[in-house]
Protein backbone atom coordinates (compact mmCIF):
# COMPACT_ATOMS: atom_id res chain seq x y z
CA UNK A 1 0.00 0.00 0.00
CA UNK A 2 1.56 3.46 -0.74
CA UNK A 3 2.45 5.80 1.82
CA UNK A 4 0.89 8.86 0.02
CA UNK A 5 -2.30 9.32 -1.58
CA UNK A 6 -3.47 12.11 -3.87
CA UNK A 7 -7.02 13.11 -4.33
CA UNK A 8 -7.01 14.10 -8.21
CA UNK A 9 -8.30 14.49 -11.54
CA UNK A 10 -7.15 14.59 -14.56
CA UNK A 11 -8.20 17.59 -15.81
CA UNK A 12 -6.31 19.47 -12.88
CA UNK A 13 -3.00 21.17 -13.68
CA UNK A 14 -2.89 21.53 -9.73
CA UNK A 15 -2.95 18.15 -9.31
CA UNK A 16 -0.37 17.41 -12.28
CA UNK A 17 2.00 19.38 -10.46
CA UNK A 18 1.90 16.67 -7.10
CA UNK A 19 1.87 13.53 -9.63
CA UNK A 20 4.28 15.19 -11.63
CA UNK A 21 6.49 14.97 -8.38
CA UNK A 22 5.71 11.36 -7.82
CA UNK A 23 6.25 10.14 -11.52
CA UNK A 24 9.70 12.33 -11.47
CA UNK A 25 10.62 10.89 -7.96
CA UNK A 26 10.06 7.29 -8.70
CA UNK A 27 7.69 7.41 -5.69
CA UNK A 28 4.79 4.85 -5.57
CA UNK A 29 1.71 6.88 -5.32
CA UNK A 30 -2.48 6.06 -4.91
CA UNK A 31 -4.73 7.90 -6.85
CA UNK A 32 -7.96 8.84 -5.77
CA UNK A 33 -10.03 10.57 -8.23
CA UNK A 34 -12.14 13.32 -7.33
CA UNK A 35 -15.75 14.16 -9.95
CA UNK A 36 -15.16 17.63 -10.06
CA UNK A 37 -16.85 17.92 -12.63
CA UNK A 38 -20.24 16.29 -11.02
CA UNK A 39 -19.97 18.35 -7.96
CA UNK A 40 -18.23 16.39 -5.15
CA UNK A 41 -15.64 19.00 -4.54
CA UNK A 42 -19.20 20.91 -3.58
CA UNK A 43 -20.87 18.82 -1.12
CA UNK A 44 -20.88 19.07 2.29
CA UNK A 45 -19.68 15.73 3.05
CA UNK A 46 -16.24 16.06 0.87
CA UNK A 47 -15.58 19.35 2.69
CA UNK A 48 -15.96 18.17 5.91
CA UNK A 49 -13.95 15.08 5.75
CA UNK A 50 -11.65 16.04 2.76
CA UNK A 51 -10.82 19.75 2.16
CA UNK A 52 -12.96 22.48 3.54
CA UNK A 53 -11.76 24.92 0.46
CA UNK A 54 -13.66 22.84 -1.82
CA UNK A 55 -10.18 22.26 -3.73
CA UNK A 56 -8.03 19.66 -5.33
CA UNK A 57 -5.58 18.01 -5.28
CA UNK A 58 -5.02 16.93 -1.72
CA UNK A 59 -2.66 15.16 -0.20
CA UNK A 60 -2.58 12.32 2.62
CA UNK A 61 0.04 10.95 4.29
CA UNK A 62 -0.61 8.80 6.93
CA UNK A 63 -2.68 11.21 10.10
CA UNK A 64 -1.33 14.31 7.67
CA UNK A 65 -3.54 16.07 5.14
CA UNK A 66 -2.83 19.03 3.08
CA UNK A 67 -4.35 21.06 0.32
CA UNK A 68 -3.04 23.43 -2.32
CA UNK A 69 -0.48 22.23 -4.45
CA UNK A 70 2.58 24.61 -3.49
CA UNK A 71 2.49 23.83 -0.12
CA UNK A 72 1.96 19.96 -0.85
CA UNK A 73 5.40 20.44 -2.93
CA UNK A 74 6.94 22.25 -0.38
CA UNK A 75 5.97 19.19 2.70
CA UNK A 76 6.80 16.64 -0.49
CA UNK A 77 10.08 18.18 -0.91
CA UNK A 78 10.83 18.26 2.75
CA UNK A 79 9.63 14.26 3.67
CA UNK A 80 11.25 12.94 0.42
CA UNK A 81 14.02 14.66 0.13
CA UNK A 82 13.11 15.37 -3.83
CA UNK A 83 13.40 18.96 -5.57
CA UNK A 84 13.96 20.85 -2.58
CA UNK A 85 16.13 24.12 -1.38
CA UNK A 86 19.83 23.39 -0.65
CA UNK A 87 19.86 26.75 0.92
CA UNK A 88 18.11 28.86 3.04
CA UNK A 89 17.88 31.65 -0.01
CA UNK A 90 17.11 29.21 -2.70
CA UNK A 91 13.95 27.87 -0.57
CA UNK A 92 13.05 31.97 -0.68
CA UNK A 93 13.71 32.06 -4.16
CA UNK A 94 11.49 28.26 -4.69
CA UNK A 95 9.09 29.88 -2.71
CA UNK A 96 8.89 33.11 -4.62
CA UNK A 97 8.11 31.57 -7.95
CA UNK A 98 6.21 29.26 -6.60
CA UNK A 99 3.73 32.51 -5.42
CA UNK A 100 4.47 34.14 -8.82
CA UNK A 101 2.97 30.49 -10.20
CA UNK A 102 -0.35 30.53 -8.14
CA UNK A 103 -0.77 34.55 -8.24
CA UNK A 104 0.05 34.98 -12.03
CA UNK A 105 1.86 31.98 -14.34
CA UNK A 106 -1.43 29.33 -13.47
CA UNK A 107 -4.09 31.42 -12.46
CA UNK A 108 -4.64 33.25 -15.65
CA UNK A 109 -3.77 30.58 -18.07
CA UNK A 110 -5.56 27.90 -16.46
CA UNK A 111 -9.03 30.22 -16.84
CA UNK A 112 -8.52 30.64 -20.02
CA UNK A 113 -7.67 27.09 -20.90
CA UNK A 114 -11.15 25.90 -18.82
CA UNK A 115 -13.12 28.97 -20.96
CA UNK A 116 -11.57 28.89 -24.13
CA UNK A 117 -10.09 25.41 -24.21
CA UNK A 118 -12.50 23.36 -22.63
CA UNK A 119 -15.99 25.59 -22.48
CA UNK A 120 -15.08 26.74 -25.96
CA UNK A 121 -16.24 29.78 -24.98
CA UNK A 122 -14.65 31.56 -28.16
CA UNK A 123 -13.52 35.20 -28.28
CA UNK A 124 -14.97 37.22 -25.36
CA UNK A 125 -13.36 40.46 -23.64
CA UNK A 126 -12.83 38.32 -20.63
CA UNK A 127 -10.72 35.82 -23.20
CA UNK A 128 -9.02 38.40 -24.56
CA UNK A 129 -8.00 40.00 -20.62
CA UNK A 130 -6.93 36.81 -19.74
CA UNK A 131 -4.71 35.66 -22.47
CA UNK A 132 -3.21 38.93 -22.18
CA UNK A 133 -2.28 38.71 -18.79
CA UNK A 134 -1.40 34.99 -19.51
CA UNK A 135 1.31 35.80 -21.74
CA UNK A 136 2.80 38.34 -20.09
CA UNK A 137 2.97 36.25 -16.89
CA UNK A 138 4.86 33.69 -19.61
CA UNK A 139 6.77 36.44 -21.10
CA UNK A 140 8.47 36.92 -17.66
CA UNK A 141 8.94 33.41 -17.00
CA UNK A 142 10.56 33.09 -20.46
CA UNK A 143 13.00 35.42 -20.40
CA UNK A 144 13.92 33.93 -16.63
CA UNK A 145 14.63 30.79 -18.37
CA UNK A 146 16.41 32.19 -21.41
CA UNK A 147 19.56 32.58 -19.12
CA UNK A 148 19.56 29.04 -17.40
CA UNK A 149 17.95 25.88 -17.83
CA UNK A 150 15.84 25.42 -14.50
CA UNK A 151 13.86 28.07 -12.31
CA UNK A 152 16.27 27.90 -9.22
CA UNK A 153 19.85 27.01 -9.34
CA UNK A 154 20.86 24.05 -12.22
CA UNK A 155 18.53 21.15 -11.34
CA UNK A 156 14.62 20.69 -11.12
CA UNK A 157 12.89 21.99 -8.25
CA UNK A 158 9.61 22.13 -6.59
CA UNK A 159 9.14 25.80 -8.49
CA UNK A 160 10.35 23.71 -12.01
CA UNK A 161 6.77 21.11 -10.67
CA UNK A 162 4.65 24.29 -9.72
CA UNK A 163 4.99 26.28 -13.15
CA UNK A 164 5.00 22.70 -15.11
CA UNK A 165 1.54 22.30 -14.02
CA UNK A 166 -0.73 23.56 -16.89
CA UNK A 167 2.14 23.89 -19.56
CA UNK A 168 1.70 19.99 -20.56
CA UNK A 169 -1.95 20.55 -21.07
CA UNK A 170 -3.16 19.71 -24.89
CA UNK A 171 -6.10 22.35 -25.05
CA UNK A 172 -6.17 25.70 -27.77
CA UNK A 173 -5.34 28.79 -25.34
CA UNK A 174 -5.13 30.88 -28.30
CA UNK A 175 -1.67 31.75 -27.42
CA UNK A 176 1.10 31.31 -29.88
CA UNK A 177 3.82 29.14 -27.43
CA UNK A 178 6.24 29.85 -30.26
CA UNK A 179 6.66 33.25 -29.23
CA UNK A 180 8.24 31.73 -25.76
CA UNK A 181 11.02 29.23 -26.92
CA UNK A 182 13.12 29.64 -23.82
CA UNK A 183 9.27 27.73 -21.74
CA UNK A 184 9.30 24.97 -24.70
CA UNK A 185 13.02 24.43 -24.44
CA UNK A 186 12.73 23.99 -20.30
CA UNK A 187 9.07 21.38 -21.17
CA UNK A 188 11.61 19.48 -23.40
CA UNK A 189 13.99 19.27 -20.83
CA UNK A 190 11.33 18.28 -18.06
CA UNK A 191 9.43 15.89 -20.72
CA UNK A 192 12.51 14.10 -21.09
CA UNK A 193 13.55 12.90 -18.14
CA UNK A 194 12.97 9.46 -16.52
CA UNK A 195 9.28 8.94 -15.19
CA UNK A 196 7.99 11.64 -16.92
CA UNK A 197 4.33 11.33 -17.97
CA UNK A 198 1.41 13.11 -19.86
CA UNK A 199 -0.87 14.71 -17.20
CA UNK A 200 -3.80 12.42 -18.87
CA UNK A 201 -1.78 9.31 -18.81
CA UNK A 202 -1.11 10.19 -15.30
CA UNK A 203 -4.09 11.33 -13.53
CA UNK A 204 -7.59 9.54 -13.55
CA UNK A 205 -10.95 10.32 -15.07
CA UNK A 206 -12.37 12.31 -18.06
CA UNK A 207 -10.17 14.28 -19.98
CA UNK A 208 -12.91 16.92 -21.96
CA UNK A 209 -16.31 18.46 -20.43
């Protein structure tokens, strides 16, 4: 029986980034997939015995459970040993991207992958806001990369997992990824390396609306 389990879905780029840590780790993880989707994030029993946000992916280890996939990397990295700070300013630096990610790199993009991706919402002025502030959240991220090969220091880290987590996704964004070669030269490097998987070869359940 695994020592961690991870309540997930496919369709999660939150939950990518904690598999992504166990496929990269070589760690034998349980999924347990979560119907977002048909509301179970949304009832009252999930969020009193699972996550009160109403959130996934979260994490259990033995009597611990956390939500919110930075600070899941963060208590992976720690228990593990995997993708963590050598230093106490490189942990400030994992954690500062690792903000950036949630505040900025994820947040916009993944709305406008669920609207325009998923939803197939087409061109709306809230499309058109978000894919704006998308790629300039990528822009900065791009040029970060354009002068060394990982996020922090010269190896993957937990901020590497954190901004990998929507990047792998297959759906239209309407953003032209060419115009950010330094992000699709670091996904090569990530996508190559041993244990790597697709997020929908990874994760269970549906994988469209």
């Amino acid at each position: 029986m695994p020592d961690f389990k991870l309540h997930c879905f496919a369709l999660s780029g939150n939950s990518y980034k904690v598999a992504l840590f166990f496929a990269l780790a070589g760690i034998e993880w349980e999924s347990i997939f979560v119907d977002y989707l048909g509301g179970e994030t949304r009832t009252e029993q999930w969020r009193k015995t699972i996550n009160e946000q109403g959130e996934a992916p979260v994490l259990e280890h033995g009597q611990t459970k956390i939500s919110q996939s930075g600070i899941i990397l963060d208590y992976l990295s720690e228990v593990t040993g995997h993708f963590g700070a050598q230093t106490a300013e490189e942990r400030r630096d994992i954690m500062r991207w690792i903000l950036f990610d949630n505040h900025k790199f994820t947040s916009y993009y993944a709305t406008l992958r669920f609207m325009y991706g998923l939803q197939k919402s087409g061109e709306t002025p809230v499309v058109e806001f978000l894919r704006l502030r998308a790629k300039a959240a990528y822009a900065i991220v791009d040029e970060h990369l354009a002068h060394q090969a990982f996020m922090v220091g010269d190896r993957l880290t937990i901020a590497d997992l954190s901004l990998a987590g929507y990047v792998f996704m297959p759906e239209e964004t309407g953003i032209d990824h060419s115009a950010f070669p330094a992000i699709t030269a670091w996904k090569d490097r990530i996508s190559k390396m041993p244990g790597w998987r697709h997020p929908y070869d990874l994760m269970p359940g549906p994988t469209s609306l």
